[in-house]
Protein backbone atom coordinates (compact mmCIF):
# COMPACT_ATOMS: atom_id res chain seq x y z
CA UNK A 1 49.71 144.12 127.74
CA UNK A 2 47.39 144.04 130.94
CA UNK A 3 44.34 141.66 130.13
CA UNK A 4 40.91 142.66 131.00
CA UNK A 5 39.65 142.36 134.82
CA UNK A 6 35.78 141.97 135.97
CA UNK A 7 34.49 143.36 139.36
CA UNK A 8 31.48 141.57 140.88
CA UNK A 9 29.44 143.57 143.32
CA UNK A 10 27.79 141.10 145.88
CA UNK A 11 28.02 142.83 149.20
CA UNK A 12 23.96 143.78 149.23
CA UNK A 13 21.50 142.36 151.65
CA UNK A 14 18.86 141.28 148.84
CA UNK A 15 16.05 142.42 150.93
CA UNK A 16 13.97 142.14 148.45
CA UNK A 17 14.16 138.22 148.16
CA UNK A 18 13.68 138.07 151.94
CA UNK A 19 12.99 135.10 153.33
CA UNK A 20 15.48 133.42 150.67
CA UNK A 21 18.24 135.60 151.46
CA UNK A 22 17.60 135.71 155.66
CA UNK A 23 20.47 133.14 155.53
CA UNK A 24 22.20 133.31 152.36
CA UNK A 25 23.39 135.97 149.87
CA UNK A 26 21.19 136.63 146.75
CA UNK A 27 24.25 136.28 144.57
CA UNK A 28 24.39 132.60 145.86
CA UNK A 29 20.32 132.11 145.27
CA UNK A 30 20.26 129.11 142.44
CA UNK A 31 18.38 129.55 139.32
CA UNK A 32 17.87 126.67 137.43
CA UNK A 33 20.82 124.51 139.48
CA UNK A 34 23.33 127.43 139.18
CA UNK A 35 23.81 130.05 141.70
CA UNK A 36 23.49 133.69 139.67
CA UNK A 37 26.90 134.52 140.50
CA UNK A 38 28.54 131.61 138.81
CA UNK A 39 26.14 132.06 135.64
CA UNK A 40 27.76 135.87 135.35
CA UNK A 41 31.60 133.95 136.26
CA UNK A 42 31.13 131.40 133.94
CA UNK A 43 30.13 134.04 131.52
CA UNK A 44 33.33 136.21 131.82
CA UNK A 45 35.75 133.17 131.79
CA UNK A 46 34.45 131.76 128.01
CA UNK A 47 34.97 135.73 127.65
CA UNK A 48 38.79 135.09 128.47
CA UNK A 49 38.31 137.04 131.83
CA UNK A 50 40.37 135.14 134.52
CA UNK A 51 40.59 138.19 137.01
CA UNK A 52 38.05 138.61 138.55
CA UNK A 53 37.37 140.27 141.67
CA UNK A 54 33.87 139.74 143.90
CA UNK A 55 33.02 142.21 146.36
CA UNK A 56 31.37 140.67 149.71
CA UNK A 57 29.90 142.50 152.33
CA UNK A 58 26.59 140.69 153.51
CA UNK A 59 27.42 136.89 154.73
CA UNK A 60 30.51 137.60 153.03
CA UNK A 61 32.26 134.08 154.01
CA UNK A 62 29.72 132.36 151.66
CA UNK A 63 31.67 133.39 148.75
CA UNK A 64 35.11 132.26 149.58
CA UNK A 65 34.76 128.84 148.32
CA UNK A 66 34.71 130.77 144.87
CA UNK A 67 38.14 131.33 145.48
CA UNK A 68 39.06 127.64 144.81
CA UNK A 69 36.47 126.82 142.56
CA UNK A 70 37.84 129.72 140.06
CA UNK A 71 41.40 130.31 139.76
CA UNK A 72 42.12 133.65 139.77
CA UNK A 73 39.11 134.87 141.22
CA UNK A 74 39.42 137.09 145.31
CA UNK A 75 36.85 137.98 147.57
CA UNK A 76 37.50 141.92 148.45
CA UNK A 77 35.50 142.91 151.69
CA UNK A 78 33.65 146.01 151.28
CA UNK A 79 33.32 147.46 155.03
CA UNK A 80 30.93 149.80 154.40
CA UNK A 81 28.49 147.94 153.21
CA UNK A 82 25.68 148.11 156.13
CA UNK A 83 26.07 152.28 156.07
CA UNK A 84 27.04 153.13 152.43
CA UNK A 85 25.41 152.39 149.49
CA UNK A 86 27.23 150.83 146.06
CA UNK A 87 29.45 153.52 145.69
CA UNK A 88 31.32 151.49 148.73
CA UNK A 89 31.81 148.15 146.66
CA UNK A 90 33.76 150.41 143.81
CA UNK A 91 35.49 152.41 146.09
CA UNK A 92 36.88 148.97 147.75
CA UNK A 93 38.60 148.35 144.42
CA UNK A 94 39.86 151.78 142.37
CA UNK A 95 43.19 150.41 142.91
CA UNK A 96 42.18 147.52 140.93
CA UNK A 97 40.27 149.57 138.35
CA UNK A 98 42.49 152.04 137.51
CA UNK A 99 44.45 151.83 134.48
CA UNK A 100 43.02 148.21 133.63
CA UNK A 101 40.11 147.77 130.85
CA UNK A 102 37.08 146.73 133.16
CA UNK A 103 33.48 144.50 133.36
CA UNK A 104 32.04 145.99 136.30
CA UNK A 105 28.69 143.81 137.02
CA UNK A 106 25.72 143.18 139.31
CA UNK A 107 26.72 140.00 140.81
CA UNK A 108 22.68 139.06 141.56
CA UNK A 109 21.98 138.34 137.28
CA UNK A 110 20.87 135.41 136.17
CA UNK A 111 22.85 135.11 132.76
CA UNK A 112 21.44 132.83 130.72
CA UNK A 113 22.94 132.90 127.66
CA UNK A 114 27.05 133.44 128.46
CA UNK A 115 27.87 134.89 124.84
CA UNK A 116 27.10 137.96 125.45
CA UNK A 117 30.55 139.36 127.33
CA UNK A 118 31.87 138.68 123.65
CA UNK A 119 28.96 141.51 122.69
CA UNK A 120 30.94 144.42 123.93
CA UNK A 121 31.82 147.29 121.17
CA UNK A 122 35.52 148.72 120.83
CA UNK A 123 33.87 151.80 122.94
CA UNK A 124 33.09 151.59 126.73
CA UNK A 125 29.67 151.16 127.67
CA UNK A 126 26.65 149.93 129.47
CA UNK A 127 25.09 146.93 128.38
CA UNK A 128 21.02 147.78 128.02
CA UNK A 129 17.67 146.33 126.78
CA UNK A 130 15.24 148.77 124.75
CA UNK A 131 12.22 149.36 126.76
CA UNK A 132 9.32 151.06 124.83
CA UNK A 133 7.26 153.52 126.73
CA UNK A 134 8.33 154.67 130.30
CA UNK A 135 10.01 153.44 132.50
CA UNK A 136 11.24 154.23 136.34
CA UNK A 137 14.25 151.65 136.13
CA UNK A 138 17.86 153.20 135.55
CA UNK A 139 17.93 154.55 131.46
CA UNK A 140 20.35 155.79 129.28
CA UNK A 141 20.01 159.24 127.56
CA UNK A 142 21.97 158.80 123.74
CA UNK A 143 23.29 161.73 121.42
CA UNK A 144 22.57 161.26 117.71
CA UNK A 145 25.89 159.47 117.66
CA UNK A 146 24.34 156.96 120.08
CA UNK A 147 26.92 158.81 123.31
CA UNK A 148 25.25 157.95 126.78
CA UNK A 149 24.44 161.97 127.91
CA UNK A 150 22.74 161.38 130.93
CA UNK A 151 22.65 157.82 132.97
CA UNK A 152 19.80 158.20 135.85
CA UNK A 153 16.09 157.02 136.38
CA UNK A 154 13.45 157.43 134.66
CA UNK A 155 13.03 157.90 130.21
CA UNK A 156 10.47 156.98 127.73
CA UNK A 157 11.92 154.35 125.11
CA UNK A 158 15.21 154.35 125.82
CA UNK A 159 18.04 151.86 126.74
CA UNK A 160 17.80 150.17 130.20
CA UNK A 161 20.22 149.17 132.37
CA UNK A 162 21.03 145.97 133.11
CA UNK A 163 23.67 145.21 135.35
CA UNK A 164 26.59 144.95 133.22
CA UNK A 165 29.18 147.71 132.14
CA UNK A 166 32.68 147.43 130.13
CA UNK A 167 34.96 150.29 130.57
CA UNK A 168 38.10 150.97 128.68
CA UNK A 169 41.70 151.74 130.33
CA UNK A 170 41.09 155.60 130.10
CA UNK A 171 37.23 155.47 131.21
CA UNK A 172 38.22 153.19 133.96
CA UNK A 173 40.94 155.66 135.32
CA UNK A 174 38.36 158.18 134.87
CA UNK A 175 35.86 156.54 137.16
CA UNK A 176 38.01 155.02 139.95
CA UNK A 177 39.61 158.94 140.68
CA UNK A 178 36.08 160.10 140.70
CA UNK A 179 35.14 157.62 142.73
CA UNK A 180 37.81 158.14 145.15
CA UNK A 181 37.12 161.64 145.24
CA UNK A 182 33.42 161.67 146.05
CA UNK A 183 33.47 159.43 149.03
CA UNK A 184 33.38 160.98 151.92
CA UNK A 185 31.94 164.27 150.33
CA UNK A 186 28.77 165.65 151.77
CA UNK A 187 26.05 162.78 150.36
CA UNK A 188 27.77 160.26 149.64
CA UNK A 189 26.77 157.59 151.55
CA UNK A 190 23.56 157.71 149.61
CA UNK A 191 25.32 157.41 145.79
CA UNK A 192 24.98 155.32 143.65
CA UNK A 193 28.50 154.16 141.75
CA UNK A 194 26.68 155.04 138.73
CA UNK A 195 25.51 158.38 139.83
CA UNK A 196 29.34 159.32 139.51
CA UNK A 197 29.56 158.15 136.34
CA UNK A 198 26.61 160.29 135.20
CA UNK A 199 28.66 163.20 136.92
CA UNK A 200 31.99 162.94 134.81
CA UNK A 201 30.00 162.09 131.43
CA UNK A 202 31.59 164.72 129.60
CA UNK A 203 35.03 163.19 130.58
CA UNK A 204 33.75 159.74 129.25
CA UNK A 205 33.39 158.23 126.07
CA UNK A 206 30.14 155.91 126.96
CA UNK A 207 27.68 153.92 124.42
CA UNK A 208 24.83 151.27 125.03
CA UNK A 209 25.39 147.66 124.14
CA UNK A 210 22.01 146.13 123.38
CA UNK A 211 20.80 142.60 124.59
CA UNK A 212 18.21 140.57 124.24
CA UNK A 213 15.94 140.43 126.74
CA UNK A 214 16.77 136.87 127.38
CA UNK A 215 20.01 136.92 127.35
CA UNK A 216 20.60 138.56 130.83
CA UNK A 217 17.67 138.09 133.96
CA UNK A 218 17.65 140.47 136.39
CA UNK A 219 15.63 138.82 139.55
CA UNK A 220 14.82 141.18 142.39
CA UNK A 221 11.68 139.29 143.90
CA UNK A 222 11.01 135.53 144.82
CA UNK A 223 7.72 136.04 142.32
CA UNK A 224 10.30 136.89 139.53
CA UNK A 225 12.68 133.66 140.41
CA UNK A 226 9.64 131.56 140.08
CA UNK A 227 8.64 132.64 136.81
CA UNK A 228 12.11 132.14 135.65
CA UNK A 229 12.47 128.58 137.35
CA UNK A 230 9.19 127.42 138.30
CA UNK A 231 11.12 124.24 139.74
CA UNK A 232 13.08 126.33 142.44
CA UNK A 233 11.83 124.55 145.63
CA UNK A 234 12.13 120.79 143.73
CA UNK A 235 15.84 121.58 142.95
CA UNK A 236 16.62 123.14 146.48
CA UNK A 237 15.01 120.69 148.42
C-alpha cells in the first residue's frame, strides 16, 4: 500500500511581510526559534508523513538544505511562480498527487501544536476554524451532512480556511486532472488551486476538520508575527 504524501506550497513572495521577506522566503521567517515551514514538517513527520514534497519558487535555493535535514523530503521548482498564481505550485506536482492520499498545505503556518495532522477524519477535507459573524477570508459552505458545497470567500459563521487540506486517493486523482486541465485555459493564471476544487465539488467527497484556534497560526503581517512572538528581533539578532 502507497503511504500518505504532503505537498508544501512555498514558492510566494510574502509581500506582505516585506521588509522581512526582501531577502528571505516567508516560509523560512522564524517564529519562536523555528522557521514556519519546519513547525508544519515536523508536524507531518510525528504524523508518519516522510514524503514530502516543498514547492519553491521565490529564493527557491533557501530551501534546499531541507533536503538533508529531512530525509525524504524534495524541493520541486514551480516556474511559474512570478506570472501564475497557486494554481502553478499544484500543477508542478499532479504527477505526484495523483492516485496517492494527500496533505496539501500552506507552507507560511506557524503550527504550534503538531497533533493536529493526527485530527484528520476517514473523509477528505479542509482543515477550518469556526468564525462567528462574517468574514471576507476563504469559508466553507456545509450540507446538513456537514459536505463542503461551495469553498470561496466570503460567509457568515461558517468554517474558515486555514491552510491545511487532506485528500483521499480518489479526491486527489480528482483534483490533479482538474488541475491539469484548467491551466492554460482562458483565466487561469489568476486561479486559485482551490478555486478548482470549488469547481469539481460535486465530483468530491469534501468535509471540514475543525481546529482550535491555537493550534494552527496563520501570519500574513510583521504586526501579526509580533503578537505571536513578541521576542522576534531578540532571537534573530
Amino acid at each position: 500500500m502507497k503511504k500518505d504524501i504532503a505537498v508544501l506550497m512555498a514558492a510566494g513572495l510574502g509581500k506582505r511581510m516585506r521588509p522581512l521577506t526582501e531577502k528571505k522566503p516567508k516560509p523560512l521567517v522564524k517564529v519562536k526559534g523555528r522557521a514556519m515551514i519546519e513547525t508544519v514538517i515536523d508536524g507531518l513527520k510525528k504524523c508518519g508523513i516522510d514524503e514530502i514534497y516543498v514547492v519553491t519558487g521565490y529564493l527557491g535555493d533557501q530551501f534546499s538544505y531541507l533536503e538533508s535535514s529531512y530525509p525524504g523530503l524534495k524541493t520541486v521548482k514551480n516556474p511559474d511562480y512570478e506570472t501564475i498564481n497557486n494554481i502553478s505550485s499544484i500543477k508542478a506536482v499532479t504527477s505526484m498527487l495523483r492516485g496517492r492520499n494527500a496533505f496539501i498545505c500552506e507552507a507560511d503556518l506557524f503550527v504550534s501544536d503538531p497533533s493536529v495532522f493526527s485530527l484528520r477524519p476517514d473523509r477528505s477535507c479542509y482543515f477550518g476554524k469556526f468564525v462567528s459573524g462574517h468574514s471576507d477570508d476563504w469559508v466553507f459552505d456545509q450540507d446538513e451532512n456537514g459536505r463542503i458545497t461551495r469553498v470561496g470567500t466570503g460567509g457568515d459563521s461558517c468554517y474558515n480556511m486555514c491552510g491545511i487540506a487532506y485528500f483521499a486517493e480518489k479526491e486527489a486523482t480528482v483534483i490533479a486532472d482538474a488541475i491539469d486541465r484548467q491551466y492554460g485555459q482562458p483565466g487561469y493564471e489568476d486561479m486559485f488551486w482551490d478555486d478548482v476544487v470549488n469547481s469539481c465539488l460535486d465530483r468530491l467527497d469534501l468535509t471540514v476538520c475543525p481546529i482550535k484556534n491555537d493550534q494552527v497560526i496563520e501570519i500574513d503581517s510583521i504586526d501579526e508575527l509580533y503578537a505571536v512572538d513578541p521576542d522576534y528581533e531578540k532571537e534573530n539578532l
